[in-house]
C-alpha atoms as a PDB file:
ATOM      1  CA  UNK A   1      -9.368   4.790  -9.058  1.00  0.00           C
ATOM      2  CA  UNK A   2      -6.023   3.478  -9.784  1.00  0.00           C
ATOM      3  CA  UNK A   3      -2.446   4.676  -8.734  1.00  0.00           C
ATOM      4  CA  UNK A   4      -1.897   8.167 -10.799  1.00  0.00           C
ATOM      5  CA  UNK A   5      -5.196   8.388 -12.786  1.00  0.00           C
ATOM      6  CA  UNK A   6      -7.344  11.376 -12.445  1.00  0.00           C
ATOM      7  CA  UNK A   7      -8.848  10.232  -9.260  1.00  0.00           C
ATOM      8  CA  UNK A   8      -5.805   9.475  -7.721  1.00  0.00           C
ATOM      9  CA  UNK A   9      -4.553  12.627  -8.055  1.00  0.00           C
ATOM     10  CA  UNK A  10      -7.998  14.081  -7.304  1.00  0.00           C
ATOM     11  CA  UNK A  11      -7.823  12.895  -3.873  1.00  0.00           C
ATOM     12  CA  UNK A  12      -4.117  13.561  -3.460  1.00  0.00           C
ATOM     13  CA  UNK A  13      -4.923  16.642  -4.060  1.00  0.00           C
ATOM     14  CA  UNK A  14      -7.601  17.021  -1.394  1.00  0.00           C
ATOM     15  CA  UNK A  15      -6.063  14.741   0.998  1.00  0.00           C
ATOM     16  CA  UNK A  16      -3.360  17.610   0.812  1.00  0.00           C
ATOM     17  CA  UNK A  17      -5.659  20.517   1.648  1.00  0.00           C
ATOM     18  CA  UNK A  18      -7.305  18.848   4.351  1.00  0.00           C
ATOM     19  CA  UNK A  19      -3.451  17.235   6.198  1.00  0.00           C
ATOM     20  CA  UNK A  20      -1.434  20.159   5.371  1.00  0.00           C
ATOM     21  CA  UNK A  21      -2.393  21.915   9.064  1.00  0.00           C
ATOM     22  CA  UNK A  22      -2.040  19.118  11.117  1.00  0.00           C
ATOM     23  CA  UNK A  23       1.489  17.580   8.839  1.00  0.00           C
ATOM     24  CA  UNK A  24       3.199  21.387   9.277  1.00  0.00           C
ATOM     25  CA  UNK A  25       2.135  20.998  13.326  1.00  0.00           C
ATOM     26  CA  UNK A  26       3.102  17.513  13.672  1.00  0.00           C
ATOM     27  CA  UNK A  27       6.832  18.578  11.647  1.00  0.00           C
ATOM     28  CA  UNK A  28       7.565  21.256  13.997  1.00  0.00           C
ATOM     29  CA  UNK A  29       7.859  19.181  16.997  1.00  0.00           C
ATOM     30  CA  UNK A  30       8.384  15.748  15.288  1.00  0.00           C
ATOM     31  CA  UNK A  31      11.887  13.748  15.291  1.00  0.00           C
ATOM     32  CA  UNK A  32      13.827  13.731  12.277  1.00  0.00           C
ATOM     33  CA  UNK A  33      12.710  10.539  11.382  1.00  0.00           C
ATOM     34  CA  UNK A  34       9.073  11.068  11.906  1.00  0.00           C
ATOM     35  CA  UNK A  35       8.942  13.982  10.039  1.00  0.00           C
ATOM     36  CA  UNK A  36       6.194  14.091   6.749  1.00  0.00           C
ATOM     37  CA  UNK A  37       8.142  15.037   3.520  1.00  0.00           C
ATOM     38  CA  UNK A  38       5.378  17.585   2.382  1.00  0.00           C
ATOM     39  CA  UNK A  39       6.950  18.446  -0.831  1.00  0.00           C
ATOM     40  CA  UNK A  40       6.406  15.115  -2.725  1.00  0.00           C
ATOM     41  CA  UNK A  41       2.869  14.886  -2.149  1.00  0.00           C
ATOM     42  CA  UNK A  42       0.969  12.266  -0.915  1.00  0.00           C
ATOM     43  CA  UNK A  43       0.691   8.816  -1.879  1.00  0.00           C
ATOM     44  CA  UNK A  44      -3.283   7.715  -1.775  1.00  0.00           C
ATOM     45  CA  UNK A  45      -2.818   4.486  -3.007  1.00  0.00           C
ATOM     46  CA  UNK A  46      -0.590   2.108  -5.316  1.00  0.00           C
ATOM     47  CA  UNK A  47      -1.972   0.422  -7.764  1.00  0.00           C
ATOM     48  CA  UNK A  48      -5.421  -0.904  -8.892  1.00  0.00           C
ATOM     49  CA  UNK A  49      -6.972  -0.560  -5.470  1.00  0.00           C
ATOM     50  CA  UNK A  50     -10.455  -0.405  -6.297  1.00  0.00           C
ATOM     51  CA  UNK A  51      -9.666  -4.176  -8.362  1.00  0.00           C
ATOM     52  CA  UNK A  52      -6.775  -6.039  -7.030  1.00  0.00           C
ATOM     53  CA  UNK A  53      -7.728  -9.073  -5.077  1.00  0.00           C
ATOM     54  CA  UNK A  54      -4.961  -8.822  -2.953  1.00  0.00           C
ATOM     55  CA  UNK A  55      -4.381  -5.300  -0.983  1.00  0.00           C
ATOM     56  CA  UNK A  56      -1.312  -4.826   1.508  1.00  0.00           C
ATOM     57  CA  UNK A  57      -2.264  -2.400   4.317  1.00  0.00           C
ATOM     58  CA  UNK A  58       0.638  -0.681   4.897  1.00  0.00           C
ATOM     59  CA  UNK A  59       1.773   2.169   7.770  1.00  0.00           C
ATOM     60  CA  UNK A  60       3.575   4.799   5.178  1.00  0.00           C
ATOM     61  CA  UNK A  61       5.081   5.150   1.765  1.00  0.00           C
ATOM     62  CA  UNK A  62       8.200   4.298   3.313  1.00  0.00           C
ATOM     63  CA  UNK A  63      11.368   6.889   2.234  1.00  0.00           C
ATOM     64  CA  UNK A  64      14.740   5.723   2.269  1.00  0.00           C
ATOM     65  CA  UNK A  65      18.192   6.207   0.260  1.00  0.00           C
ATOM     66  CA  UNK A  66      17.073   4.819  -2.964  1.00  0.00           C
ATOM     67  CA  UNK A  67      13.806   7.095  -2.859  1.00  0.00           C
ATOM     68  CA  UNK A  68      12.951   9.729  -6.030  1.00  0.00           C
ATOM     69  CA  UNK A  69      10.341  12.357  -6.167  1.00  0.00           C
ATOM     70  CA  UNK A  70       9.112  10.388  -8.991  1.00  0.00           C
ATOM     71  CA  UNK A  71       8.263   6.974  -6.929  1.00  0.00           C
ATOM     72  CA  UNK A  72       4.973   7.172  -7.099  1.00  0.00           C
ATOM     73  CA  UNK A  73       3.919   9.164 -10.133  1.00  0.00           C
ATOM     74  CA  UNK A  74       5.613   7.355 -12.518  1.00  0.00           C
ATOM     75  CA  UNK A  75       3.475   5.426 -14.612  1.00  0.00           C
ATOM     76  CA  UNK A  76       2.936   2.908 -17.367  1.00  0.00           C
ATOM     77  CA  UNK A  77       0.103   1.875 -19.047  1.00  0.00           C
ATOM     78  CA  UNK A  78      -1.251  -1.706 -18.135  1.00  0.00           C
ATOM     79  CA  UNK A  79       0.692  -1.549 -15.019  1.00  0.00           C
ATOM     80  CA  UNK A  80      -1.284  -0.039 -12.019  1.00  0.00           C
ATOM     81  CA  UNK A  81       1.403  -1.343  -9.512  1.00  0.00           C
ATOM     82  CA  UNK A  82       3.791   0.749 -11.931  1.00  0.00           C
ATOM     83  CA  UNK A  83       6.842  -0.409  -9.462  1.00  0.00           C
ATOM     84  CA  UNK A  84       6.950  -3.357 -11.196  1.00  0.00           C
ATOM     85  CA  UNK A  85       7.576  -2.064 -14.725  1.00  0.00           C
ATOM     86  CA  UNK A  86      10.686  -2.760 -15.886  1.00  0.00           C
ATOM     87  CA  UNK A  87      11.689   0.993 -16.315  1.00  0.00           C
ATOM     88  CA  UNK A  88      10.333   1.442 -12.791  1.00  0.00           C
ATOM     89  CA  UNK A  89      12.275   4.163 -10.495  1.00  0.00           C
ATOM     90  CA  UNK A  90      14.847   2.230  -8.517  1.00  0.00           C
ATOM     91  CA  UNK A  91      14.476   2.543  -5.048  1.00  0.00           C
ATOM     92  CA  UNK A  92      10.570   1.574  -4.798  1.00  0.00           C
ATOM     93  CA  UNK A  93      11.591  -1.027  -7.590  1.00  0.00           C
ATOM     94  CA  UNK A  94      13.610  -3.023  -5.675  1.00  0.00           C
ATOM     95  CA  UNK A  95      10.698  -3.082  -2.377  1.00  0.00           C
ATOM     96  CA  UNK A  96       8.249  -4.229  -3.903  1.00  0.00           C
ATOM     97  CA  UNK A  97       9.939  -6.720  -6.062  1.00  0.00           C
ATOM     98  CA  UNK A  98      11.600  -8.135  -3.424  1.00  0.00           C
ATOM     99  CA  UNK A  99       8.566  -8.674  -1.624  1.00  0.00           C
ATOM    100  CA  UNK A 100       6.562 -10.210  -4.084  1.00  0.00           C
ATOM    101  CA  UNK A 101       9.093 -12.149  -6.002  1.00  0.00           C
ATOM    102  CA  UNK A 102       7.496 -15.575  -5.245  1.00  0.00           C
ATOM    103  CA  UNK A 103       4.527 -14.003  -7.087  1.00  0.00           C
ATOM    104  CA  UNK A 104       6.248 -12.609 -10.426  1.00  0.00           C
ATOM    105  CA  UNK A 105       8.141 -15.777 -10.960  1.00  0.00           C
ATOM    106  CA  UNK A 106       4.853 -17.257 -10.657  1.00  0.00           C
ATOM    107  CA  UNK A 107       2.166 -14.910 -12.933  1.00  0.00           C
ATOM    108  CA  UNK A 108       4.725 -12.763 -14.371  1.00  0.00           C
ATOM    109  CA  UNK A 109       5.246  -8.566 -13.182  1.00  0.00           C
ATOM    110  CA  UNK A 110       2.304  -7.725 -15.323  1.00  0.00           C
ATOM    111  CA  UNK A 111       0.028  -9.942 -13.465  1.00  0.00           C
ATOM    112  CA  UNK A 112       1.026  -9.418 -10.226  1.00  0.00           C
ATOM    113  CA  UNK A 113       1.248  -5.134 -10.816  1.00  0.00           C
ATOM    114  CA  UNK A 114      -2.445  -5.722 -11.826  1.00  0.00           C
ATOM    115  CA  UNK A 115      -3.118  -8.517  -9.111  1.00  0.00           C
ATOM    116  CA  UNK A 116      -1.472  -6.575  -5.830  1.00  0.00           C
ATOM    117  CA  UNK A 117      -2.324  -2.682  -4.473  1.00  0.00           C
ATOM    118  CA  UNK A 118      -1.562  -1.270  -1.488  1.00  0.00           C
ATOM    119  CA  UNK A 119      -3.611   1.204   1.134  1.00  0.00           C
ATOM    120  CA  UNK A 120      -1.287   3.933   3.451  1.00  0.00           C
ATOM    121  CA  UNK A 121      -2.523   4.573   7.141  1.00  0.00           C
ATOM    122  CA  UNK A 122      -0.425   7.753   6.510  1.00  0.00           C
ATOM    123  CA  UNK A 123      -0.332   8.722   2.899  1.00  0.00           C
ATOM    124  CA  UNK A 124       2.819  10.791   3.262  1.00  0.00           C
ATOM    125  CA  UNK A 125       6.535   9.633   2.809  1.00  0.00           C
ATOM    126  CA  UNK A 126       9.154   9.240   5.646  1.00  0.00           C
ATOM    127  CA  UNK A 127      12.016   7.550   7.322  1.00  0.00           C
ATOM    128  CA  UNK A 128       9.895   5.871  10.033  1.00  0.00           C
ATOM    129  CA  UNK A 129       6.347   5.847  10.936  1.00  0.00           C
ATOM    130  CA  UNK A 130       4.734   7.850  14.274  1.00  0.00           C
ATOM    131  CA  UNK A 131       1.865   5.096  15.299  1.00  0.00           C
ATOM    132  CA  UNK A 132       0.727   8.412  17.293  1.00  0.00           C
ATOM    133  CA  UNK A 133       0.057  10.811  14.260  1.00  0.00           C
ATOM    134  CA  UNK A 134      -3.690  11.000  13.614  1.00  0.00           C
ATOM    135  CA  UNK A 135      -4.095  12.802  10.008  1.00  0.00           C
ATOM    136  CA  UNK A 136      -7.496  13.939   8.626  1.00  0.00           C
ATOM    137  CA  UNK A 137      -6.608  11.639   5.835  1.00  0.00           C
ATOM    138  CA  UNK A 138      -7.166   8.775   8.187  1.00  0.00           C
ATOM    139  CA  UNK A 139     -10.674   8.193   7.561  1.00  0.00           C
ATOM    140  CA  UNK A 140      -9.931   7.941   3.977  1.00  0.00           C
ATOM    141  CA  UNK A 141      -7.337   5.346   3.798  1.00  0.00           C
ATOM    142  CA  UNK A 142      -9.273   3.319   5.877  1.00  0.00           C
ATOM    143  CA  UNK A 143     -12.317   3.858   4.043  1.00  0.00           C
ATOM    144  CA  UNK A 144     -10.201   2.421   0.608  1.00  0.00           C
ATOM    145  CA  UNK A 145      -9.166  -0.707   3.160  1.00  0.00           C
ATOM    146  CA  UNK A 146     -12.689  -1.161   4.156  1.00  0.00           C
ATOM    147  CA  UNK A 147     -14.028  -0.846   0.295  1.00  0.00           C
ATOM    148  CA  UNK A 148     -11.492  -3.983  -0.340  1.00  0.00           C
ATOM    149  CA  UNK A 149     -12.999  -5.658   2.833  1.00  0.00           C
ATOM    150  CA  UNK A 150     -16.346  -5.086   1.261  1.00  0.00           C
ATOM    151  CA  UNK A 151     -15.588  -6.698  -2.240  1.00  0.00           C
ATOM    152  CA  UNK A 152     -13.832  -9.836  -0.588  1.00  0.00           C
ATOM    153  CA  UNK A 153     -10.306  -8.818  -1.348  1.00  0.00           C
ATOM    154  CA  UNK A 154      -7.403 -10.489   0.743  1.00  0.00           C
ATOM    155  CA  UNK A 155      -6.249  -7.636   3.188  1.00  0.00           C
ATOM    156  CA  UNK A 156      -2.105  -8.411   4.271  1.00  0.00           C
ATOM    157  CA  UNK A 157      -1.485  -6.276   7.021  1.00  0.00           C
ATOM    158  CA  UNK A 158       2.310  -5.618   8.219  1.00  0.00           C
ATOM    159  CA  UNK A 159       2.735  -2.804  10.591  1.00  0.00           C
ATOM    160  CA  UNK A 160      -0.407  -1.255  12.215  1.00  0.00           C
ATOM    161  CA  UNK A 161      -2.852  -4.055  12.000  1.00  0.00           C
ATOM    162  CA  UNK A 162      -4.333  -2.916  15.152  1.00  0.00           C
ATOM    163  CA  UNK A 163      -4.784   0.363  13.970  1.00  0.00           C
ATOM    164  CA  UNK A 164      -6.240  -0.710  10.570  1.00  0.00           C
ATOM    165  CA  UNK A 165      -8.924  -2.716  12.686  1.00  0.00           C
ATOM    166  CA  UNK A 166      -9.953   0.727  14.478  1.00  0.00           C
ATOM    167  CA  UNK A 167     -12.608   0.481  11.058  1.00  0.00           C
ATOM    168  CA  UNK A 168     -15.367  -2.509  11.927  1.00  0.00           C
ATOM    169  CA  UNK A 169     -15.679  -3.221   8.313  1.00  0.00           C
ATOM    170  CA  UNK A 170     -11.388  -4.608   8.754  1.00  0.00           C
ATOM    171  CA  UNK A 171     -11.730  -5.811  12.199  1.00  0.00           C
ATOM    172  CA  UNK A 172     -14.656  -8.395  11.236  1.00  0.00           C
ATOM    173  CA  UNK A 173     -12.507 -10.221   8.327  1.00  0.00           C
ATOM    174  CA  UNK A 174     -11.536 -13.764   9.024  1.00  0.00           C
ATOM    175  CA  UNK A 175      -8.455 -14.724   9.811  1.00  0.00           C
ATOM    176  CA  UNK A 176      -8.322 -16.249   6.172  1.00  0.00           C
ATOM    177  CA  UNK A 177      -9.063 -12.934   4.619  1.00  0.00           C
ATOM    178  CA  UNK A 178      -7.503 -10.409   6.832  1.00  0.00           C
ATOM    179  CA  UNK A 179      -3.596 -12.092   6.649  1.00  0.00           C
ATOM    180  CA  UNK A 180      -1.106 -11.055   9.236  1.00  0.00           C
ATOM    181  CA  UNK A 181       2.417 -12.405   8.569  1.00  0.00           C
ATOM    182  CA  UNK A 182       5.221 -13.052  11.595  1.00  0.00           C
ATOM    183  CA  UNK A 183       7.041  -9.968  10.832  1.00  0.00           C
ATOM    184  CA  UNK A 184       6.330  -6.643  10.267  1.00  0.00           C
ATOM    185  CA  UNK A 185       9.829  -5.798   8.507  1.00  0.00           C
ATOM    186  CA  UNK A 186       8.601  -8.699   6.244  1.00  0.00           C
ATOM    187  CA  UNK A 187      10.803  -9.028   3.122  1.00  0.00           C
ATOM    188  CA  UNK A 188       9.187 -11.527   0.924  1.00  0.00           C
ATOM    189  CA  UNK A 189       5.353 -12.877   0.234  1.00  0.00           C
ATOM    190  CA  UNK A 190       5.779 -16.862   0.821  1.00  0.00           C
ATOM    191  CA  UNK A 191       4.635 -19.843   1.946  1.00  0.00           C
ATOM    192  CA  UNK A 192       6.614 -19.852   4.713  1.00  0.00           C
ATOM    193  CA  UNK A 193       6.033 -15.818   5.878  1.00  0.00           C
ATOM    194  CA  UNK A 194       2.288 -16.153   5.438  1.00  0.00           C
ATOM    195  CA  UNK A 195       1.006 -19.643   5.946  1.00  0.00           C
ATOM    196  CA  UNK A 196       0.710 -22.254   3.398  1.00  0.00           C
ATOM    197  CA  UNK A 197      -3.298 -21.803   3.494  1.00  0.00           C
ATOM    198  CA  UNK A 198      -3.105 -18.166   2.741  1.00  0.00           C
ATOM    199  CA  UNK A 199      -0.672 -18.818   0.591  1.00  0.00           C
ATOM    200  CA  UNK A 200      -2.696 -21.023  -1.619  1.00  0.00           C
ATOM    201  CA  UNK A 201      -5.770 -18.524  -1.743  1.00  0.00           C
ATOM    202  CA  UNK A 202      -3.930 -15.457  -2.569  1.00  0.00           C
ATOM    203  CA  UNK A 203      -2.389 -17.855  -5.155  1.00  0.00           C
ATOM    204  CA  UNK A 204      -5.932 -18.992  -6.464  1.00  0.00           C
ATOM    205  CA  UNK A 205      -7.561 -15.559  -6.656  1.00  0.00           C
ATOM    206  CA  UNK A 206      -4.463 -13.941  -8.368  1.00  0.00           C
ATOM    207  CA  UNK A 207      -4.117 -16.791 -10.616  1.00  0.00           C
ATOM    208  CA  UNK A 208      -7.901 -16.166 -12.024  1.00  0.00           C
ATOM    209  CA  UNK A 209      -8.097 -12.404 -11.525  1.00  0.00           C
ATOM    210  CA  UNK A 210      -8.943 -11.006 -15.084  1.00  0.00           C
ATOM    211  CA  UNK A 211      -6.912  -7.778 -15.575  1.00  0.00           C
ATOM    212  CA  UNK A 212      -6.666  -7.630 -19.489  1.00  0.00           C
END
């Protein structure tokens, strides 16, 4: 499975049966920030997360100003992390390039989109994320996390890494494998952000990682 291929949308699709329920309850009492946006679908994964040796477990597909209906459906071919095509929608564009800049000047976009994916705790768009909302979808973004765990893929984890740990299979990665920068509202991959060790692994493993 890889971000907008038949799978993907294949579990979208069922990860929308099963939250639907529980996303309408949680919306009528939720604050405007917390709320789900229902009507652009869920987001099960970006890019090639069942091959990327590097996956960044992340709390929501976040939704801001610069956000399109089309963030996460757009697609090219050759680019699972499609945010990094050049033609790439705008808004989701400029997040993830920011963020791994260090890497693209390094291996190029093409690389990296085929290098980096990313796992949701909450597969659904909004302004801020509710640490509180339990989803049926749960158990299946952290069963994609723990499938990375099991084929020795670096796991970054920003916001939530103590609820990404509620699966054993996360919890148990060493500290060289399971990365947790300073910040959550980290803005760039670095060096400095994540350690000069883990730095130099995620380097290694990305610079070998045969995509083509």
């Amino acid at each position: 499975m890889r971000q907008g291929d038949q799978d993907w949308w294949r579990l979208a699709d069922t990860i929308s049966t099963e939250d639907r329920p529980r996303a309408l309850e949680h919306n009528a009492h939720a604050a405007p920030q917390h709320r789900l946006h229902l009507a652009l679908g869920p987001v099960p994964c970006a890019g090639a997360i069942m091959t990327a040796p590097v996956v960044v477990l992340l709390s929501h597909p976040l939704l801001d100003a610069q956000s399109t209906p089309d963030d996460y459906s757009f697609r090219r071919a050759g680019w699972p992390l499609a945010a990094l095509h050049p033609e790439a929608p705008r808004g989701i564009a400029t997040w993830w390039r920011e963020r791994l800049g260090p890497l693209i000047d390094r291996f190029g976009a093409q690389h990296v989109s085929n290098a980096v994916a990313a796992a949701f705790l909450t597969p659904w768009r909004s302004i801020a994320f509710d640490d509180r909302l339990r989803l049926p979808s749960r158990q299946r973004m952290l069963d994609l996390a723990a499938s990375a765990a099991a084929r020795d893929a670096f796991a970054i984890t920003l916001r939530g890494d103590e609820l990404w740990t509620e699966r054993a299979a996360i919890a148990a990665l060493p500290p060289t494998r399971r990365i947790k920068p300073g910040a959550w509202r980290l803005t760039e991959f670095n060096a400095r952000t994540i350690g000069d060790d883990a730095w130099s692994s995620i380097c290694r493993r990305i610079e070998v990682h045969a995509w083509i």
